[in-house]
C-alpha atoms as a PDB file:
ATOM      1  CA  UNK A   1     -35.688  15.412 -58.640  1.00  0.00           C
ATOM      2  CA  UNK A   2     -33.877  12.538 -59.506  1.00  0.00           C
ATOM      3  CA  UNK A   3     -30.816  14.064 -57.671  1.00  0.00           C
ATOM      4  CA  UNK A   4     -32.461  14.124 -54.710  1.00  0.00           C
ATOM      5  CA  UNK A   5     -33.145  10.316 -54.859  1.00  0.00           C
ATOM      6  CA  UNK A   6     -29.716   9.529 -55.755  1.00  0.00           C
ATOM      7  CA  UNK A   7     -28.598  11.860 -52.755  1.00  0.00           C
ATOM      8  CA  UNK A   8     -30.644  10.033 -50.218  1.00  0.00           C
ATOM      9  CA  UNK A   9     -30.142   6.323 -51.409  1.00  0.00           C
ATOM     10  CA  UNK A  10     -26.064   7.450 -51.337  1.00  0.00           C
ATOM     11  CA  UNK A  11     -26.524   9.039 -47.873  1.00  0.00           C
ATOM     12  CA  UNK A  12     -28.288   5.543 -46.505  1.00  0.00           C
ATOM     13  CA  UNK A  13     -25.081   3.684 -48.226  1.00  0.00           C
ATOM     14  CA  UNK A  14     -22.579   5.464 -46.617  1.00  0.00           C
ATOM     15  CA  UNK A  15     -24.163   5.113 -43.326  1.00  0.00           C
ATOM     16  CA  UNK A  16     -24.286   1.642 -43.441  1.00  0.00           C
ATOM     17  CA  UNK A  17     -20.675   1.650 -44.962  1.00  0.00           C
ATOM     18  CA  UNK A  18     -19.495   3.769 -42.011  1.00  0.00           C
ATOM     19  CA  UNK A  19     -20.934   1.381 -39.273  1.00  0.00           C
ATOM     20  CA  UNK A  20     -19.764  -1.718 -41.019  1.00  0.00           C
ATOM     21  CA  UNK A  21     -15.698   0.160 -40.494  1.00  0.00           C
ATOM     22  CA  UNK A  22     -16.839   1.204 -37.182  1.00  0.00           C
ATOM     23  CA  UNK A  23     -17.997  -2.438 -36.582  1.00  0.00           C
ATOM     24  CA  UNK A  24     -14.784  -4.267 -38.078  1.00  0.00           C
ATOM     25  CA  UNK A  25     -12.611  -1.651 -36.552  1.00  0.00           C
ATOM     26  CA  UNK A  26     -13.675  -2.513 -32.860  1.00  0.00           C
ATOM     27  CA  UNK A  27     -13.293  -6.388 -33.799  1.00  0.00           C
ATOM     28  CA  UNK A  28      -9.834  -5.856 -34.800  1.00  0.00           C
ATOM     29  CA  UNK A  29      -9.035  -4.383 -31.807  1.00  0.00           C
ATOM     30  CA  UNK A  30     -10.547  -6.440 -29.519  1.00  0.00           C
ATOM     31  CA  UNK A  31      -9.141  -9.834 -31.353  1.00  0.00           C
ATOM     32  CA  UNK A  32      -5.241  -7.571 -31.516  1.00  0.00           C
ATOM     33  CA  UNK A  33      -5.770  -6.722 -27.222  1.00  0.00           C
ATOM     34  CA  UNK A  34      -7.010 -10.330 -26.652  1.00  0.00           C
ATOM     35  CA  UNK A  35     -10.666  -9.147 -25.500  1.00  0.00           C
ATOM     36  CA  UNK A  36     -12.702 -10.736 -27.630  1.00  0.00           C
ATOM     37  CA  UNK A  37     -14.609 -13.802 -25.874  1.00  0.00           C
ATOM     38  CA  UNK A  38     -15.218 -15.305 -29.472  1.00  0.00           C
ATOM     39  CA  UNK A  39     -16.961 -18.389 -27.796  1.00  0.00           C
ATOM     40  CA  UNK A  40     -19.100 -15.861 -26.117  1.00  0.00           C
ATOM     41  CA  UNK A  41     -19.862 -13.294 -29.243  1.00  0.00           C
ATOM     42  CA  UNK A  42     -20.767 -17.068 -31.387  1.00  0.00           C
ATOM     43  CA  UNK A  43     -23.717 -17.776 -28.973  1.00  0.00           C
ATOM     44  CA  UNK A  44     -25.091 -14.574 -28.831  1.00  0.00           C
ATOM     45  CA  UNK A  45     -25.021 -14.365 -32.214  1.00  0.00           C
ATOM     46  CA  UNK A  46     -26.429 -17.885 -32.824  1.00  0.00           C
ATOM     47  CA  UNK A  47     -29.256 -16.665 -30.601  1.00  0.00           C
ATOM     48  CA  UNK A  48     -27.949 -18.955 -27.008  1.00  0.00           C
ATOM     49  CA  UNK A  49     -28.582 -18.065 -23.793  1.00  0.00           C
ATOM     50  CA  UNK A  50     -25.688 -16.746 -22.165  1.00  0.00           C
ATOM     51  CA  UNK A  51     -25.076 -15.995 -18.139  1.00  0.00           C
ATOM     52  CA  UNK A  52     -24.624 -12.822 -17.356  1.00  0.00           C
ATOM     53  CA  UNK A  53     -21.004 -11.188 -17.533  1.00  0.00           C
ATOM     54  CA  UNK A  54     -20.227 -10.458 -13.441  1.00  0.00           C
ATOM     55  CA  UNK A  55     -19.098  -6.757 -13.172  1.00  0.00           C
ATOM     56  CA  UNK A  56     -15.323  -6.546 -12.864  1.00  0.00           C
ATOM     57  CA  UNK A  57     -13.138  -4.147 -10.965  1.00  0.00           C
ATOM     58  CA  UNK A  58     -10.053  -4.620 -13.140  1.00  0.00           C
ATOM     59  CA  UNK A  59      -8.450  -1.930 -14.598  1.00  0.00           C
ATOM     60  CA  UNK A  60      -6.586  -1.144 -17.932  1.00  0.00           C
ATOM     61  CA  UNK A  61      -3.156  -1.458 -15.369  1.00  0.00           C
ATOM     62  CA  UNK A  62      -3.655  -4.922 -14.487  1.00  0.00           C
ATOM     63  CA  UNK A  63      -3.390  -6.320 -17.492  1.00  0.00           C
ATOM     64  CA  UNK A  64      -0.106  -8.086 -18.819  1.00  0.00           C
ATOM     65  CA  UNK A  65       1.388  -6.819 -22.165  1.00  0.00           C
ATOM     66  CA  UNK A  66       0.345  -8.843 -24.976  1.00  0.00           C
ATOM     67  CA  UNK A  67       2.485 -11.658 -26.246  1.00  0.00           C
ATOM     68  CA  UNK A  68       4.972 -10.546 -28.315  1.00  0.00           C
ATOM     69  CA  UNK A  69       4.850  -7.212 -27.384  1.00  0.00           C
ATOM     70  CA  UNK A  70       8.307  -5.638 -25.474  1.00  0.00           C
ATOM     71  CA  UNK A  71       7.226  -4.022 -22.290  1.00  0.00           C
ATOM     72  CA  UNK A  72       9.072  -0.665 -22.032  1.00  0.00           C
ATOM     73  CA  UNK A  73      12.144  -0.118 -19.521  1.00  0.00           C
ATOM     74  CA  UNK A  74      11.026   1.726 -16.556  1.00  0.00           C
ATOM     75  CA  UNK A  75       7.601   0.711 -15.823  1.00  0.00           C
ATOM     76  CA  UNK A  76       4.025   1.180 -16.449  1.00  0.00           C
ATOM     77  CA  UNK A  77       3.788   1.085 -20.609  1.00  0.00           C
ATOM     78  CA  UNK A  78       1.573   3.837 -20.440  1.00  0.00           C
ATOM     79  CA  UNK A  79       3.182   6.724 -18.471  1.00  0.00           C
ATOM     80  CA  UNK A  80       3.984   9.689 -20.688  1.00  0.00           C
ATOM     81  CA  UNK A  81       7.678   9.654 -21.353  1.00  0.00           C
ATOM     82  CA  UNK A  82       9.404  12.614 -19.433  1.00  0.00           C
ATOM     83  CA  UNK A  83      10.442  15.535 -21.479  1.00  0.00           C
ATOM     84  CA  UNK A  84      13.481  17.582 -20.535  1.00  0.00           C
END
């Protein structure tokens, strides 16, 4: 029986481990692309009111290459090179 505690209490820990990477992982990201609003994220978090985000049309291919980052020759960075 008392495997069965340890079990669960060790299932519940890597739950919370595994959201806390998930969590961290996306933060990275968005901080590395430049999408992070951290002014934003610090008042929701502090419990602010914030105005509503207005829906944007943008898409992924409007965006500039980060700085320091060397665009590829030959246009759009995300075209699949051509195989021969």
């Amino acid at each position: 029986m008392l495997i069965i505690g340890v079990d669960r209490f060790m299932s519940t820990m890597r739950g919370l481990v595994s959201l806390s990477g998930q969590i961290m992982g996306s933060l990275v990201v968005a901080l590395w692309e430049r999408r992070l609003d951290v002014d934003r994220a610090r008042s929701v978090l502090a419990g602010e009111p914030v105005p509503e985000l207005a829906p944007s049309d943008a898409t992924d291919d409007d965006d500039p290459v980060p700085a320091g980052v060397a665009a590829p020759e030959g246009g759009d960075r995300r075209e699949p090179a051509a195989t021969s």
